[in-house]
Protein backbone atom coordinates (compact mmCIF):
# COMPACT_ATOMS: atom_id res chain seq x y z
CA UNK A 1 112.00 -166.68 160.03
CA UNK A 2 114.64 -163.68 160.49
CA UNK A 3 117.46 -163.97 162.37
CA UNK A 4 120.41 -161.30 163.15
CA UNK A 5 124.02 -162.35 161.57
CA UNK A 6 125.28 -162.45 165.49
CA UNK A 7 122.69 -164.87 166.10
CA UNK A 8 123.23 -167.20 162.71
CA UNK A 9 126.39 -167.10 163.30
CA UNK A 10 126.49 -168.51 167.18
CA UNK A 11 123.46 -171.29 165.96
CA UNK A 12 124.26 -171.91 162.24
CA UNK A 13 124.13 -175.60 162.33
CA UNK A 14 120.28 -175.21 163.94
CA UNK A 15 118.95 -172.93 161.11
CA UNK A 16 120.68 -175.13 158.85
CA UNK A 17 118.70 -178.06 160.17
CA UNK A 18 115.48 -175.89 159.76
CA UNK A 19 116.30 -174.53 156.21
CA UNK A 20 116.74 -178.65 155.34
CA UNK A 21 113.23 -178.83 157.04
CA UNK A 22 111.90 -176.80 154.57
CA UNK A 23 111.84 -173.44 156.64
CA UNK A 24 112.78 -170.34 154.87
CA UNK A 25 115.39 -168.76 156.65
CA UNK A 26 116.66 -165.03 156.41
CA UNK A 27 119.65 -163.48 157.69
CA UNK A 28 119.78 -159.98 158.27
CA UNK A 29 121.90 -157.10 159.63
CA UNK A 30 120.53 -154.10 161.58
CA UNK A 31 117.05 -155.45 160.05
CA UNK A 32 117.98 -155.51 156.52
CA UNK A 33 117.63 -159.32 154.61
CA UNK A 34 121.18 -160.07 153.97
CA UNK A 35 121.01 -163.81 152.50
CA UNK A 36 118.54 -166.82 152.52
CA UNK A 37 119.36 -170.27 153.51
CA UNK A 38 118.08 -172.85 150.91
CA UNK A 39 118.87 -176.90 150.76
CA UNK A 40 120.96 -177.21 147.62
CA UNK A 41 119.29 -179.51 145.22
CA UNK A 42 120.96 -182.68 144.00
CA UNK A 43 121.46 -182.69 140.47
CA UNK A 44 118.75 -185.37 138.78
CA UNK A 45 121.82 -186.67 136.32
CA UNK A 46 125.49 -186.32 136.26
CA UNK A 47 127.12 -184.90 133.38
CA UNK A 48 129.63 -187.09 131.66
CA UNK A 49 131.89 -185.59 128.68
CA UNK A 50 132.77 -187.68 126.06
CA UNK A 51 129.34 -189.68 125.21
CA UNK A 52 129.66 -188.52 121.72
CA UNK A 53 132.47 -189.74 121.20
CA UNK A 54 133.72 -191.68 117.68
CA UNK A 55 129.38 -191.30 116.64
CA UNK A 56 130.03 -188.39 113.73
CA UNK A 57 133.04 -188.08 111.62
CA UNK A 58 133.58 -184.80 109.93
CA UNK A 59 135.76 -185.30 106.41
CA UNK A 60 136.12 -181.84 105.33
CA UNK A 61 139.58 -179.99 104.89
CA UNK A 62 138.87 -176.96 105.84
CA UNK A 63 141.76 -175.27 104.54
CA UNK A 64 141.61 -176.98 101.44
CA UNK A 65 137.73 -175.98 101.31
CA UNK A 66 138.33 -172.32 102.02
CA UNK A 67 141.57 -171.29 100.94
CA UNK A 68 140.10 -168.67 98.53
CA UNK A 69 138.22 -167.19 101.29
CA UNK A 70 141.46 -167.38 103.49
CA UNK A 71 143.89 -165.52 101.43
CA UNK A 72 140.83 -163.08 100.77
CA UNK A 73 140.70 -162.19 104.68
CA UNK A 74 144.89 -162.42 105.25
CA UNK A 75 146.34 -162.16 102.01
């Protein structure tokens, strides 16, 4: 279905309805496909930071470990 930007715009919440429905829905000016309204899709998982967190260790100095290469590079 096409509808003019006037017309979305005075029944958004319908077309909204219709797009959750499953009907594609395109607005358009002066003919032209503008934008499509699509459902937004729940994400399946939520992201959490911080899972990781205390599992690896990393021991290395890394100044220590590339000091030569450092003073190479900046002297």
């Amino acid at each position: 279905m096409q509808v003019n930007l006037h017309d979305a715009k005075t029944h958004l919440s319908r077309y909204v309805a219709q797009a959750l429905e499953g009907e594609e829905v395109v607005i358009a000016k002066a003919g032209r496909p503008l934008v499509r309204l699509v459902p937004v899709q729940d994400p399946s998982e939520v992201r959490r930071g911080g899972f990781l967190q205390g599992a690896a260790v990393a021991s290395a100095d890394l100044k220590a470990d590339f000091a030569s290469e450092i003073d190479a590079l900046f002297g």
